[in-house]
N, C-alpha and C. Protein backbone atom coordinates (compact mmCIF):
# COMPACT_ATOMS: atom_id res chain seq x y z
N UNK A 1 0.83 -1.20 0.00
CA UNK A 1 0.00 0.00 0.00
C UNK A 1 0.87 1.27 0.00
N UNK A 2 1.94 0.95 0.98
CA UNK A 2 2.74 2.14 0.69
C UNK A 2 3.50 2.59 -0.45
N UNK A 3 3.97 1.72 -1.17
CA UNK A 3 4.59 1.82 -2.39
C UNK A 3 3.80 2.35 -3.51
N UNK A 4 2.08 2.31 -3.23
CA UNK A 4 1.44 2.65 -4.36
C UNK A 4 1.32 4.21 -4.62
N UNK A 5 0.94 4.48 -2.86
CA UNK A 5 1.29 5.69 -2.73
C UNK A 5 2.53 6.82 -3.00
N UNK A 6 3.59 6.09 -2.96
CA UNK A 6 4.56 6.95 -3.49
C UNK A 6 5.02 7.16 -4.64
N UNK A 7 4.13 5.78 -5.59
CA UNK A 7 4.47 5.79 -7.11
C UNK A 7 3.35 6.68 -7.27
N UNK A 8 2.10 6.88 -6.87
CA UNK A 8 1.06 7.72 -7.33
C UNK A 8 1.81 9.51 -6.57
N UNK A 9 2.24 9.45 -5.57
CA UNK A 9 2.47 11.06 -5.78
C UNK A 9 3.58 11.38 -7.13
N UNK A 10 4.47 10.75 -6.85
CA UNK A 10 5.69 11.00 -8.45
C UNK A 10 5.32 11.03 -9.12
N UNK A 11 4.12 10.04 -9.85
CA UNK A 11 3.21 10.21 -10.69
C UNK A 11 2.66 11.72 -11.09
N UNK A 12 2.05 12.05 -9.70
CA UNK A 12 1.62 13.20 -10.22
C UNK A 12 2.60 14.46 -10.05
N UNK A 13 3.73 14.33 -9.30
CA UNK A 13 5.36 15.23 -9.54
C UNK A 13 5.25 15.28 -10.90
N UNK A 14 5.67 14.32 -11.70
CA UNK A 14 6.06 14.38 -12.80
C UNK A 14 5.13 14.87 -13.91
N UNK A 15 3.80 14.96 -13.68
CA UNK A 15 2.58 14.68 -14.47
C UNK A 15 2.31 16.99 -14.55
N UNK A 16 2.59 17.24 -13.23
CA UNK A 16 2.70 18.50 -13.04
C UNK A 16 4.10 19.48 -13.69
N UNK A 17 5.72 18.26 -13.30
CA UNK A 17 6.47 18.92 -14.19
C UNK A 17 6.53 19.54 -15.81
N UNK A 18 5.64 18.22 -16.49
CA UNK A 18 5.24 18.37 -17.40
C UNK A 18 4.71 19.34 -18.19
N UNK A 19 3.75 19.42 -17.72
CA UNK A 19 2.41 20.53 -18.23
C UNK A 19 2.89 21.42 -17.62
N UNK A 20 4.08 22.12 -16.62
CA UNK A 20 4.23 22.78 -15.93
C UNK A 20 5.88 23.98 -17.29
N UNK A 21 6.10 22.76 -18.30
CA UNK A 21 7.22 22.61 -18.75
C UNK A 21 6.79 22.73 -20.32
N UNK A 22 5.80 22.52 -20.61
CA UNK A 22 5.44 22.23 -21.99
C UNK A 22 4.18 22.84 -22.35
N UNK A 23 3.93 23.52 -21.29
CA UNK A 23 2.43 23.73 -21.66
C UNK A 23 2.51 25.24 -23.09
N UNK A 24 3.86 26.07 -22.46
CA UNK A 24 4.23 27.51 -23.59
C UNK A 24 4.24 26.57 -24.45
N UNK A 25 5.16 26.01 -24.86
CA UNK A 25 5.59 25.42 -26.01
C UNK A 25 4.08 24.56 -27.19
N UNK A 26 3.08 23.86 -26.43
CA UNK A 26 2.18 23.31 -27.05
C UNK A 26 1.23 24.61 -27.03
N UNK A 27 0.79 25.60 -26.31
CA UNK A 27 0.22 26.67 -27.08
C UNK A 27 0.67 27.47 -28.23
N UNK A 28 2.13 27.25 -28.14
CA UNK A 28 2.50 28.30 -29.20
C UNK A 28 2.54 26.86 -30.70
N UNK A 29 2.27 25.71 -30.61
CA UNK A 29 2.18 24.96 -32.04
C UNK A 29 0.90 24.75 -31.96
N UNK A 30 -0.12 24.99 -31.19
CA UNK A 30 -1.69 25.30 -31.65
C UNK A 30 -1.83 26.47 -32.36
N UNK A 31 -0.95 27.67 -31.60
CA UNK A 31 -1.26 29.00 -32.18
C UNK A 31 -0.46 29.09 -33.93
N UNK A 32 0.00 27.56 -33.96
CA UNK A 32 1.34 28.20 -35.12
C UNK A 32 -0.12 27.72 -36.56
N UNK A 33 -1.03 26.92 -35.94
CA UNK A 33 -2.02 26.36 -37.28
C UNK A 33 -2.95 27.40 -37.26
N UNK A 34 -3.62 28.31 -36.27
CA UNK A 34 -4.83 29.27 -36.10
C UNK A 34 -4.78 30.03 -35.09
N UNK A 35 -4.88 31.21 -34.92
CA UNK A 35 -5.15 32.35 -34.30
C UNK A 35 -6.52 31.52 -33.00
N UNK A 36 -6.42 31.51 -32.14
CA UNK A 36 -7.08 31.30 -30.89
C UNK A 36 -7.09 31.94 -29.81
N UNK A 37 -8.56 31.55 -28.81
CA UNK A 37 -8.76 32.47 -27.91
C UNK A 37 -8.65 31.47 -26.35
N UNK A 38 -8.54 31.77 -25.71
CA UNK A 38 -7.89 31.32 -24.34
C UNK A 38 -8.95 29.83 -23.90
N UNK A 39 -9.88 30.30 -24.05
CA UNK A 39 -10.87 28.80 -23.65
C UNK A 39 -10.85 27.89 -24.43
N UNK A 40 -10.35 28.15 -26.16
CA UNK A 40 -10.40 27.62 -26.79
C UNK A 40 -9.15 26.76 -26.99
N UNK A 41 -7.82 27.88 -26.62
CA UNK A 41 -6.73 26.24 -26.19
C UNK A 41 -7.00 25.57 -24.98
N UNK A 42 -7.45 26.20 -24.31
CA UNK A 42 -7.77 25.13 -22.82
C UNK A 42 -8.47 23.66 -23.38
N UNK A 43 -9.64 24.04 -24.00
CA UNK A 43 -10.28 22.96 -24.62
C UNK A 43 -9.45 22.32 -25.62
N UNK A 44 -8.92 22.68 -26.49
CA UNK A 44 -8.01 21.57 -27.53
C UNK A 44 -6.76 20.93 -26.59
N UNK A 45 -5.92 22.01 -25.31
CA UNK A 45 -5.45 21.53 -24.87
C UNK A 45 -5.73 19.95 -23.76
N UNK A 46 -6.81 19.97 -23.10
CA UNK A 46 -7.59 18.88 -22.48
C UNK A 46 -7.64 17.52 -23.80
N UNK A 47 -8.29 18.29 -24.92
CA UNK A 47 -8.93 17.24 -25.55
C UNK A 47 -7.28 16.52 -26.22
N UNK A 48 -6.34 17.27 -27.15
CA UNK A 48 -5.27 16.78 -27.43
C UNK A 48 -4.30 15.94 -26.26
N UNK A 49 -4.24 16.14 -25.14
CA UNK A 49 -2.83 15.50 -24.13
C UNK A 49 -3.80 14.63 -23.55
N UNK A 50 -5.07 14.71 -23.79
CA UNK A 50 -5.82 13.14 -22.70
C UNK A 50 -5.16 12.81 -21.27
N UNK A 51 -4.61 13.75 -20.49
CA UNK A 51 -4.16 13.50 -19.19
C UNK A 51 -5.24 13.28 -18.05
N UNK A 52 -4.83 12.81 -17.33
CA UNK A 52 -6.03 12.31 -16.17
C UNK A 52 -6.40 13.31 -15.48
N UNK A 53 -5.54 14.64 -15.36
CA UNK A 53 -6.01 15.81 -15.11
C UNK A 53 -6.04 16.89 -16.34
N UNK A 54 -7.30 18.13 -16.41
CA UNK A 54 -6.87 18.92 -17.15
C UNK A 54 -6.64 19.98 -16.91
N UNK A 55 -5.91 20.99 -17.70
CA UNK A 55 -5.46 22.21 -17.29
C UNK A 55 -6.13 23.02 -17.16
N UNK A 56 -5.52 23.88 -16.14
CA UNK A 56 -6.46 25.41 -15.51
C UNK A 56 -6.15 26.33 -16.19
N UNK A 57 -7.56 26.95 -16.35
CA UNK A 57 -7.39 28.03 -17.23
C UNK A 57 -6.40 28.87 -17.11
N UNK A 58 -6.38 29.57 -15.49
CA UNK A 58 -5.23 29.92 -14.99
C UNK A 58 -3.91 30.45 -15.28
N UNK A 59 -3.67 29.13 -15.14
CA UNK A 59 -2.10 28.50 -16.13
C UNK A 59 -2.17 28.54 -17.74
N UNK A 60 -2.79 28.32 -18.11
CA UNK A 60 -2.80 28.81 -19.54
C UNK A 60 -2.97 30.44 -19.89
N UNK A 61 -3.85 31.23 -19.05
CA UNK A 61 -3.30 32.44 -19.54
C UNK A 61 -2.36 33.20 -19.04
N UNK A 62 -1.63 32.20 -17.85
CA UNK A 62 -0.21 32.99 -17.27
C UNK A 62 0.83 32.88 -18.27
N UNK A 63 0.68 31.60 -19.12
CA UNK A 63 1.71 31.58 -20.60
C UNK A 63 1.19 32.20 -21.07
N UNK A 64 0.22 32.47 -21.80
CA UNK A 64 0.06 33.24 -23.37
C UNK A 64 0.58 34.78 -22.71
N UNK A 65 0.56 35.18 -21.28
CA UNK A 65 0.96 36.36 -20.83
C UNK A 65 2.26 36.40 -21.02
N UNK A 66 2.74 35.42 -20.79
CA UNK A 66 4.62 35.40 -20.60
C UNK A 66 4.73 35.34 -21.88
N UNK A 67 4.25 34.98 -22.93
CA UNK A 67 4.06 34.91 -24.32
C UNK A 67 4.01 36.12 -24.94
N UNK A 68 3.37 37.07 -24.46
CA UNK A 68 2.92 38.26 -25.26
C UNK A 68 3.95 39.01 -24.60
N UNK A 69 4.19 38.68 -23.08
CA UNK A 69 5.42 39.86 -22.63
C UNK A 69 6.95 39.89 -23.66
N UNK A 70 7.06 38.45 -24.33
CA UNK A 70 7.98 38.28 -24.66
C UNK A 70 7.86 38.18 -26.21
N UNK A 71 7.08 39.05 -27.00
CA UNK A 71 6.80 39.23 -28.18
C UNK A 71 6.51 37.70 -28.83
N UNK A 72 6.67 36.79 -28.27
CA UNK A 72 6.24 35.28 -29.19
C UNK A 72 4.75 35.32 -29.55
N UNK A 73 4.03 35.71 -29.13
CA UNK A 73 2.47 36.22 -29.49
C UNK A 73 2.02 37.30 -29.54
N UNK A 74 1.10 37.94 -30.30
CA UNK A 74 0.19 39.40 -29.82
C UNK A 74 -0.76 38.86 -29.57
N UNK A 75 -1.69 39.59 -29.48
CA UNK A 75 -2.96 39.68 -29.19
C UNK A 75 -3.79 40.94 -30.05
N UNK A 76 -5.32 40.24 -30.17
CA UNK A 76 -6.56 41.24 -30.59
C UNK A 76 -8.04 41.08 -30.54
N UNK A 77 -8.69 41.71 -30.04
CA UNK A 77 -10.03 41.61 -29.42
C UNK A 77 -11.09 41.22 -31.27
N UNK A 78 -11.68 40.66 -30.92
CA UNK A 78 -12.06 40.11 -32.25
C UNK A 78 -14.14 40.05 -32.12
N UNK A 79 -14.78 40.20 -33.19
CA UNK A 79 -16.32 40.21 -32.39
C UNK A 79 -16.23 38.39 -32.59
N UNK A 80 -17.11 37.85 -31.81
CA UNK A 80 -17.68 36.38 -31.73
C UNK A 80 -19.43 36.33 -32.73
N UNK A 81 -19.44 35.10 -33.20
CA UNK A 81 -20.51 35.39 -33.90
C UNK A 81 -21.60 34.53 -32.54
N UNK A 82 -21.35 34.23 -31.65
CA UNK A 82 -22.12 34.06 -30.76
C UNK A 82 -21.41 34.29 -29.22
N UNK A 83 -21.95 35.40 -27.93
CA UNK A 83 -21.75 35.83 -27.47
C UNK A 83 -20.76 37.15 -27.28
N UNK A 84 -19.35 37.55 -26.25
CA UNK A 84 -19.20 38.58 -26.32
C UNK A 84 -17.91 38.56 -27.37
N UNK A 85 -17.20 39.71 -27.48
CA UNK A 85 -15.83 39.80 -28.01
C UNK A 85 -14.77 38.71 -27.38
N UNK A 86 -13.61 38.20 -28.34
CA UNK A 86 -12.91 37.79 -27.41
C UNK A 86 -11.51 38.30 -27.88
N UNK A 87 -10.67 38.25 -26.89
CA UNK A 87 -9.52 37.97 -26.79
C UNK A 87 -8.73 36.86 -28.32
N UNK A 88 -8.10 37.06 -29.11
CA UNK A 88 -7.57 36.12 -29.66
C UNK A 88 -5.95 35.99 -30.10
N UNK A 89 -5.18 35.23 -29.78
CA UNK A 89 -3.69 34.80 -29.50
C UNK A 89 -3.53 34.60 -30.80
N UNK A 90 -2.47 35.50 -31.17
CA UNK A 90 -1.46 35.12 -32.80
C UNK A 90 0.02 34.81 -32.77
N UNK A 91 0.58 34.18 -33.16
CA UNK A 91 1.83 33.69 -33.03
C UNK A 91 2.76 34.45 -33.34
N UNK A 92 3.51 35.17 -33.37
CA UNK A 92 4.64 35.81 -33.99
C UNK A 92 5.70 35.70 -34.54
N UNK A 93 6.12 36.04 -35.56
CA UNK A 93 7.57 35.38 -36.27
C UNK A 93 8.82 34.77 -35.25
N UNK A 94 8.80 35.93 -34.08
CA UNK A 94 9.65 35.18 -33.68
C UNK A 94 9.22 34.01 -32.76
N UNK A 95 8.20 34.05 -32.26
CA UNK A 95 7.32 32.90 -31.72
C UNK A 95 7.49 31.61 -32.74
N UNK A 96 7.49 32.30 -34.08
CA UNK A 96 7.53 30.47 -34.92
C UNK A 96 9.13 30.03 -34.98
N UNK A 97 9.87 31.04 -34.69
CA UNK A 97 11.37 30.66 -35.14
C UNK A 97 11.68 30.11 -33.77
N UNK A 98 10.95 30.49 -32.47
CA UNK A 98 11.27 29.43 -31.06
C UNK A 98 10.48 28.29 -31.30
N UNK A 99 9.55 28.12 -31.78
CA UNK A 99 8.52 26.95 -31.87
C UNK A 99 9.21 25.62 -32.66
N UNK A 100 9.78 26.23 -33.97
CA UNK A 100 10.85 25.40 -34.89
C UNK A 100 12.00 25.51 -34.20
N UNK A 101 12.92 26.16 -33.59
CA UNK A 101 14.35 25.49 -33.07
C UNK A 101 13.80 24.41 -32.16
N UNK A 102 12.93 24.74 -30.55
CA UNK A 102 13.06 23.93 -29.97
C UNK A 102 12.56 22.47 -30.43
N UNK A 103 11.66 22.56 -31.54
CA UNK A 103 11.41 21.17 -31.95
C UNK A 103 12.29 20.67 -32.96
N UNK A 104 13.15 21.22 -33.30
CA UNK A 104 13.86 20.45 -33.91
C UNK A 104 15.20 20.56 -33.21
N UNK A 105 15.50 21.12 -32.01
CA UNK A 105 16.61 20.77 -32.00
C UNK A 105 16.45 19.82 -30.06
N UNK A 106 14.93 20.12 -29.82
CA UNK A 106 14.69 19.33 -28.71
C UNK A 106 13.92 18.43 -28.35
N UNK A 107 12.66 18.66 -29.25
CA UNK A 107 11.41 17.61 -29.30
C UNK A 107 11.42 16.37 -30.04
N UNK A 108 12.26 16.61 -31.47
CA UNK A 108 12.38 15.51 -32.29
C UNK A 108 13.14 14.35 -31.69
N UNK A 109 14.76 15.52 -31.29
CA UNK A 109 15.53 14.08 -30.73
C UNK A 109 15.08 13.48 -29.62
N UNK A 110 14.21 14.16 -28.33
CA UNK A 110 13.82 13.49 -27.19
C UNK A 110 12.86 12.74 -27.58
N UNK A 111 11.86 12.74 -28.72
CA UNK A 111 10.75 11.78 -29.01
C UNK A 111 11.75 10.06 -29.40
N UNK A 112 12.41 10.70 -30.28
CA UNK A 112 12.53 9.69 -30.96
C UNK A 112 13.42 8.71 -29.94
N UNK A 113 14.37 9.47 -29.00
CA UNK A 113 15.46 8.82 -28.09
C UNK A 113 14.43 7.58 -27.30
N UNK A 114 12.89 8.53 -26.68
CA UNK A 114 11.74 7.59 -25.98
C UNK A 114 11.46 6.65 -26.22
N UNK A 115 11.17 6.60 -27.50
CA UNK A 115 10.35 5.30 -28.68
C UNK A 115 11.50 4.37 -29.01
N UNK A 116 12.58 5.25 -29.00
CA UNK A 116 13.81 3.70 -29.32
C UNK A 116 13.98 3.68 -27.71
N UNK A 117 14.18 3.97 -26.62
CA UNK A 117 14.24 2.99 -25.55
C UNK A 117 12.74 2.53 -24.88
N UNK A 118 11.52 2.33 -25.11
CA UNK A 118 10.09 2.21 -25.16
C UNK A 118 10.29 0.86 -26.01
N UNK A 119 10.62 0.93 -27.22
CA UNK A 119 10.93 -0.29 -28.27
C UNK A 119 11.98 -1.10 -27.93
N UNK A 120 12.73 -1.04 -27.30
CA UNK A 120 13.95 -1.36 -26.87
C UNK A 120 13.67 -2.35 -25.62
N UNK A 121 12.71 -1.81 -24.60
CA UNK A 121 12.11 -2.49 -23.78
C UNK A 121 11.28 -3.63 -23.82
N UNK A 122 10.69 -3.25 -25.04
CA UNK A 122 9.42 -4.23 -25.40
C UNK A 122 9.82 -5.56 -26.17
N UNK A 123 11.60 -5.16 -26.78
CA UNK A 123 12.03 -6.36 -27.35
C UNK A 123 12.54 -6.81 -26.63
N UNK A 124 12.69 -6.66 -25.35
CA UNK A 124 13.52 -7.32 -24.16
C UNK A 124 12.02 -8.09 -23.32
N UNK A 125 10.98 -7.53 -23.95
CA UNK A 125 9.90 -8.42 -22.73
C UNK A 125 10.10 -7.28 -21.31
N UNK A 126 10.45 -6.43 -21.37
CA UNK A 126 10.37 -5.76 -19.69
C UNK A 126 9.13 -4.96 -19.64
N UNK A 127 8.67 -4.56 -21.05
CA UNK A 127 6.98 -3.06 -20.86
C UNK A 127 6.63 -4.49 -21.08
N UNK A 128 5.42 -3.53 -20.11
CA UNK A 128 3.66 -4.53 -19.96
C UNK A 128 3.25 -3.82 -20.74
């Protein structure tokens, strides 16, 4: 019992480092396909990462803030064709030129490093 418990808090250590770590980075490659408004990555964000928890709004507009402080996004109030105006997040050139280094010089190789030791495991019989 105790062991479950301490794999379930790390669990969620790690589950928080995460989203805590990646969350700028996956708003700014939503924002890199369409101009969006804050509820609306919350929602693609939930629906895309399928995590057992989902993210607070919160936290998502404390990035797109650190985002806009740091020219990787603007912003512009836009009318809605149902309810009020909103808020909507645009990516910025230099926002796409951080979006493309770090994935290619950090996301690609860490994916792929995962899946060859993930595959690596599975030909050894050790993943369930």
């Amino acid at each position: 019992m105790k062991e479950n418990k301490k794999i379930d808090k790390t669990f969620r250590s790690w589950e928080k480092e995460f989203k805590k770590g990646f969350t700028a980075y996956i708003i700014l490659h939503f924002l890199s396909e369409k101009d969006m408004y804050g509820y609306e990555i919350k929602a693609k964000l939930d629906e895309k990462m399928m995590l057992r928890t989902q993210f607070q709004e919160s936290g998502i507009y404390q990035n797109l803030k650190k985002l806009n402080s740091k020219k990787f996004v603007t912003s512009e109030i836009r009318k809605s064709d149902v309810g009020p105006k909103r808020k909507y997040y645009i990516i910025s050139k230099s926002g796409k030129e951080l979006l493309k280094s770090f994935t290619d010089q950090f996301i690609y190789p860490v994916s792929k490093s995962i899946v060859e030791i993930i595959e690596s495991n599975k030909n050894k019989g050790d993943s369930k």
